[in-house]
N, C-alpha and C. Protein backbone atom coordinates (compact mmCIF):
# COMPACT_ATOMS: atom_id res chain seq x y z
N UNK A 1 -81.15 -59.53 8.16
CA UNK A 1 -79.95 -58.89 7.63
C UNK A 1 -78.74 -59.45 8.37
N UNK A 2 -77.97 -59.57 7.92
CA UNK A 2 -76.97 -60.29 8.16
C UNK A 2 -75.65 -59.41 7.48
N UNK A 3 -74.52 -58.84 8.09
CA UNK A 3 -73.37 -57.92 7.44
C UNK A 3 -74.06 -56.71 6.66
N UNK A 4 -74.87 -56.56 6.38
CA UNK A 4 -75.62 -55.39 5.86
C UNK A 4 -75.86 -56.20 4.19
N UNK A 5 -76.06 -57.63 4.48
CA UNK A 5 -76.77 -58.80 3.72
C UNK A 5 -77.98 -59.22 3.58
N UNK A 6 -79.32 -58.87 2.84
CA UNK A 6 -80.14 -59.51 3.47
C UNK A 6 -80.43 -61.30 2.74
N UNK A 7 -80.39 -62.10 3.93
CA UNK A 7 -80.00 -63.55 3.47
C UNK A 7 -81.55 -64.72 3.58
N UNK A 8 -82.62 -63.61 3.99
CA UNK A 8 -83.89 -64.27 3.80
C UNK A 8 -84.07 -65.17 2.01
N UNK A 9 -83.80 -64.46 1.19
CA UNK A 9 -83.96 -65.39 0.03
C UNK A 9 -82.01 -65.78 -0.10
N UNK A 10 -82.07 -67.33 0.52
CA UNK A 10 -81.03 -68.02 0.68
C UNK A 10 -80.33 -68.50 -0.24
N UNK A 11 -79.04 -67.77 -0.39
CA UNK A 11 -77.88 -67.69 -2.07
C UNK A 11 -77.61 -70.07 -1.52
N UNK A 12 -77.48 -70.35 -2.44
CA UNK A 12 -77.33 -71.59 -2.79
C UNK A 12 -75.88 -71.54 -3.52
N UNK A 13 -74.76 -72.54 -3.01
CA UNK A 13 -73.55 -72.57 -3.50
C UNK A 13 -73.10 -74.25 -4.04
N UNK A 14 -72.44 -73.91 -4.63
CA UNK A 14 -71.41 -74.93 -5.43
C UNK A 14 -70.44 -74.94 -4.93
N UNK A 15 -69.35 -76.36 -4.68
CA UNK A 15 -67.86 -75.95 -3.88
C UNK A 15 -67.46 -77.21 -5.25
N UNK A 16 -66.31 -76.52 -5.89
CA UNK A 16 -65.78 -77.25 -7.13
C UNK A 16 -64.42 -77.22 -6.39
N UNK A 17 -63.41 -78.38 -5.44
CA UNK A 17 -61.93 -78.31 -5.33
C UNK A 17 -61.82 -79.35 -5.02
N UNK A 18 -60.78 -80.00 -4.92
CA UNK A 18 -59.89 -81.45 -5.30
C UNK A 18 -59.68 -81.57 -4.00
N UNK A 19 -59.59 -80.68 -3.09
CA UNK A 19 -59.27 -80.82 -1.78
C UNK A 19 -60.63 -81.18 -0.28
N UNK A 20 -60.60 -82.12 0.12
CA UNK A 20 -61.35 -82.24 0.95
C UNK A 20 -61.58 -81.33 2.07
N UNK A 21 -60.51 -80.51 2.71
CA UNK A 21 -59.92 -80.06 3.78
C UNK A 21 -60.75 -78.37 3.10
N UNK A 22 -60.44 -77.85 1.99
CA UNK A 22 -60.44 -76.74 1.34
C UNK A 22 -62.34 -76.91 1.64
N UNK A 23 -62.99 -77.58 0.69
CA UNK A 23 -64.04 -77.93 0.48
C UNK A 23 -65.31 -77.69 2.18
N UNK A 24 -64.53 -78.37 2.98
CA UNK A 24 -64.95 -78.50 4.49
C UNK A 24 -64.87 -76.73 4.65
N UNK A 25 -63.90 -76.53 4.76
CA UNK A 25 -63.64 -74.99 5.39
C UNK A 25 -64.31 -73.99 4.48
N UNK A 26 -64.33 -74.28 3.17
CA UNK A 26 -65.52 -73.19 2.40
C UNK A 26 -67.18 -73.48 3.10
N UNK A 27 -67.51 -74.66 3.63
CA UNK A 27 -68.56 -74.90 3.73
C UNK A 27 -69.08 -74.25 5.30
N UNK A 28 -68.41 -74.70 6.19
CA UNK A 28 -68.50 -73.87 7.26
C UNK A 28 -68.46 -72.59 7.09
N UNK A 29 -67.46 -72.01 6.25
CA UNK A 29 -67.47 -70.02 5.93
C UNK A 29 -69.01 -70.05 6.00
N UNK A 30 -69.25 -70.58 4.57
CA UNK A 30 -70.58 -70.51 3.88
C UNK A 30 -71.83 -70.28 4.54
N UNK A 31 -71.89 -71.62 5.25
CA UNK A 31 -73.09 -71.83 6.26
C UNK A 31 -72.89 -71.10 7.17
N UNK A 32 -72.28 -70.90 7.77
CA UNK A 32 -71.92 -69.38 9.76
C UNK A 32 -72.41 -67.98 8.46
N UNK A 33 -72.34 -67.63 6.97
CA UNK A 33 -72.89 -66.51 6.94
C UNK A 33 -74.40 -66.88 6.32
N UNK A 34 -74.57 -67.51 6.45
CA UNK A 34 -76.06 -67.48 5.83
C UNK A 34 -76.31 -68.57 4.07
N UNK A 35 -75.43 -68.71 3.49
CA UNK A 35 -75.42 -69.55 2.62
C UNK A 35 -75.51 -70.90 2.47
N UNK A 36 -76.26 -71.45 1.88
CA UNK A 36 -76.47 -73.08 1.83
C UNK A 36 -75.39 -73.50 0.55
N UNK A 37 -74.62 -74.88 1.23
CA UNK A 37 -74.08 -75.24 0.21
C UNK A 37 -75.27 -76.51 -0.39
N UNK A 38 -75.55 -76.20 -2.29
CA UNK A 38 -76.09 -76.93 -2.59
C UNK A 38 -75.67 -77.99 -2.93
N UNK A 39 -74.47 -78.34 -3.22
CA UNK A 39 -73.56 -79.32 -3.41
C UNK A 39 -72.19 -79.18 -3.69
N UNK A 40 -71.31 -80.10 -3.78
CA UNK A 40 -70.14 -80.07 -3.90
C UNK A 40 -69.39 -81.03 -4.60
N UNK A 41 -68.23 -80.86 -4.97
CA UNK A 41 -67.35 -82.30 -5.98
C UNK A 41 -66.09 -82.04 -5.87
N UNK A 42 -64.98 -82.96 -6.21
CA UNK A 42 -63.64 -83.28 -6.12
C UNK A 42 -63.16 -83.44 -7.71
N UNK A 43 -64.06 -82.79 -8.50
CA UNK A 43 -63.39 -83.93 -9.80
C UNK A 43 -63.98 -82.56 -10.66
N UNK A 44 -63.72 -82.20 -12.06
CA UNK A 44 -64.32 -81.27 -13.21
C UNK A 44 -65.19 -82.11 -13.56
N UNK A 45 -65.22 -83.25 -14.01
CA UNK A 45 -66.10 -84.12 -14.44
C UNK A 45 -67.15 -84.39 -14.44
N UNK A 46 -66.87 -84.36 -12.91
CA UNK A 46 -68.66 -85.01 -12.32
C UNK A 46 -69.16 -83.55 -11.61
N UNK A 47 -68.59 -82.57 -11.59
CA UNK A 47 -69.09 -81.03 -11.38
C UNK A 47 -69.84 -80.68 -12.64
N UNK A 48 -69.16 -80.78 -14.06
CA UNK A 48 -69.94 -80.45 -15.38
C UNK A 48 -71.31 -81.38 -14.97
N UNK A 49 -71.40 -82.82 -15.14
CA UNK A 49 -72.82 -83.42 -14.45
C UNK A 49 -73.19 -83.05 -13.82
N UNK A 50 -72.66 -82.37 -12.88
CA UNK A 50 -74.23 -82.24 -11.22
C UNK A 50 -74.98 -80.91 -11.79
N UNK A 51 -74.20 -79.90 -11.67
CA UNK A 51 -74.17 -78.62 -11.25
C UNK A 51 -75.67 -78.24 -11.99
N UNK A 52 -75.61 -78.72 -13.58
CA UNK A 52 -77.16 -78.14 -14.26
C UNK A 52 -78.09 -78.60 -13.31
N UNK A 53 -78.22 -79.44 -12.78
CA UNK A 53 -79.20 -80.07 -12.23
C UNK A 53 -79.56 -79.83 -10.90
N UNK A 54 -78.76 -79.03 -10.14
CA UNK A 54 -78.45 -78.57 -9.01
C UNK A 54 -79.47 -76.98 -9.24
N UNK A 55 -78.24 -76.52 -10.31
CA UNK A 55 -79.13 -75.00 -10.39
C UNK A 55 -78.90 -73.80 -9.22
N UNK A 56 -77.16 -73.91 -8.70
CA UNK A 56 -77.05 -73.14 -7.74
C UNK A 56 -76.78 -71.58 -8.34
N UNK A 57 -77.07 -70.62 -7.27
CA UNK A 57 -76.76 -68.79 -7.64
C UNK A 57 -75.77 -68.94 -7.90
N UNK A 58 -74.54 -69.62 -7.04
CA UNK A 58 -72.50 -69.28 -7.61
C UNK A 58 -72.46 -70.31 -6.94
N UNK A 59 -71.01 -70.42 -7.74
CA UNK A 59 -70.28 -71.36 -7.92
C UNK A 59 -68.91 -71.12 -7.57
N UNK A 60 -68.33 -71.74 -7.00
CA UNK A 60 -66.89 -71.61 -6.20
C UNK A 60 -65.79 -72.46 -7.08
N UNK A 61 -65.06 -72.24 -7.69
CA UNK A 61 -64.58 -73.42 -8.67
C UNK A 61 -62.90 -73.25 -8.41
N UNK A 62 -62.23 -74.47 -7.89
CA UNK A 62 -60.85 -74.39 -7.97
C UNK A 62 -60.38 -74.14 -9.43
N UNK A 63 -59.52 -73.25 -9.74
CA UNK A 63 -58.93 -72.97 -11.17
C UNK A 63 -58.12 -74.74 -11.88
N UNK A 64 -57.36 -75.08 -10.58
CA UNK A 64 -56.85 -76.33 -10.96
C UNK A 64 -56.82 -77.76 -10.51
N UNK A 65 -57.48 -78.90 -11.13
CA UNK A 65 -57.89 -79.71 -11.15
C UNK A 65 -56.94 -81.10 -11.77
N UNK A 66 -57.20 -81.98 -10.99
CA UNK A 66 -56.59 -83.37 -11.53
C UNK A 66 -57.01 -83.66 -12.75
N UNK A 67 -58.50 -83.99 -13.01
CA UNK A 67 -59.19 -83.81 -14.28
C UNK A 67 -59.59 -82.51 -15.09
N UNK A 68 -58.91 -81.56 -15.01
CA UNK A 68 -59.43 -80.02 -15.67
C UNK A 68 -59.28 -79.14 -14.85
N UNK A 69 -59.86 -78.20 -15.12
CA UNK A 69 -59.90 -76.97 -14.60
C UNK A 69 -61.03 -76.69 -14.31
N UNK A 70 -61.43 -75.41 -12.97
CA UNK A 70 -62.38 -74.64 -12.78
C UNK A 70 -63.01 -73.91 -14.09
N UNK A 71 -62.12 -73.03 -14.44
CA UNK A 71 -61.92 -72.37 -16.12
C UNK A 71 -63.01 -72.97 -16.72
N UNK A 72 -62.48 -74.04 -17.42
CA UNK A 72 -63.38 -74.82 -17.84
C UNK A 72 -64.50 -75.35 -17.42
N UNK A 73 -65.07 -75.74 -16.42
CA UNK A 73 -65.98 -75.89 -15.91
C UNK A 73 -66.99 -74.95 -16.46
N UNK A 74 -66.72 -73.83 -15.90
CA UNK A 74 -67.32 -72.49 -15.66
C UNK A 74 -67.83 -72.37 -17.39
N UNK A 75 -66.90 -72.11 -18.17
CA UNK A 75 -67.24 -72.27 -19.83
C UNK A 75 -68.14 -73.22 -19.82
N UNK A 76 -68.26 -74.34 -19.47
CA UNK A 76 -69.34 -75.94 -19.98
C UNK A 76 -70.44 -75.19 -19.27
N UNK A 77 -70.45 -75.00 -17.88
CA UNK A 77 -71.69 -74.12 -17.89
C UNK A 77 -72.26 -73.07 -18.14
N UNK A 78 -71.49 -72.13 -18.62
CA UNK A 78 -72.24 -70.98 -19.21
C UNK A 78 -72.88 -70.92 -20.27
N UNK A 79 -72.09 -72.11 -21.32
CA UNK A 79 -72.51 -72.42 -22.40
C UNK A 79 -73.68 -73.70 -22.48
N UNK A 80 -74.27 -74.04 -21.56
CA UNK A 80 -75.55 -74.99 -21.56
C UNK A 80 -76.46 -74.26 -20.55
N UNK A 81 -76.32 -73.20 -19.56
CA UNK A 81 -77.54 -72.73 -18.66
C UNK A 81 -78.18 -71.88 -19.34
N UNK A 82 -79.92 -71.66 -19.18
CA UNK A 82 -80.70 -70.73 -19.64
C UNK A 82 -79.85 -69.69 -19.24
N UNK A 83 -80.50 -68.44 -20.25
CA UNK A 83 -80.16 -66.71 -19.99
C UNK A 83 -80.67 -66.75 -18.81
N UNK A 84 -79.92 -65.80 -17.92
CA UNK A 84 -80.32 -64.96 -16.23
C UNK A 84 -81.31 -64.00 -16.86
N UNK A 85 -82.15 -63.73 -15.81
CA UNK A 85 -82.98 -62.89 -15.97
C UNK A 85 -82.34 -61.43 -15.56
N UNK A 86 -82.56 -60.10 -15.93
CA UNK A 86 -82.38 -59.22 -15.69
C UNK A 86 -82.25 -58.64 -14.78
């Protein structure tokens, strides 16, 4: 237990921001509480590519992007991942 967390089955993250600096400092948060980052990207683009394939619990998505938006992102994947289970 961890914050009144229990982090034995380990949440897996996505870091979607344009910023390198941003990206770094979500990842450290992440990891000091117990979360693995499963991957990360700088671009909407190549986030819509990874992410199915990745298959992380959440996703961290900057709203605004050089190439797109978080927004969007988030739509491309909701609309191609299997239903969550209950």
């Amino acid at each position: 237990m961890r914050g009144g967390v229990d982090v034995s089955a380990t949440i897996r993250a996505f870091l979607l921001d344009d910023h390198e600096m941003v990206r770094r400092g979500l990842r450290e948060l992440l990891s000091n509480s117990g979360i693995r980052v499963a991957g990360e990207s700088g671009s909407a683009r190549q986030a819509a590519l990874v992410v199915p394939g990745l298959r992380p619990d959440v996703a961290i998505l900057d709203a605004r992007l050089p190439d797109g938006s978080g927004i969007d992102v988030c739509g491309q994947l909701r609309s191609t991942a299997p239903p969550s289970a209950p």
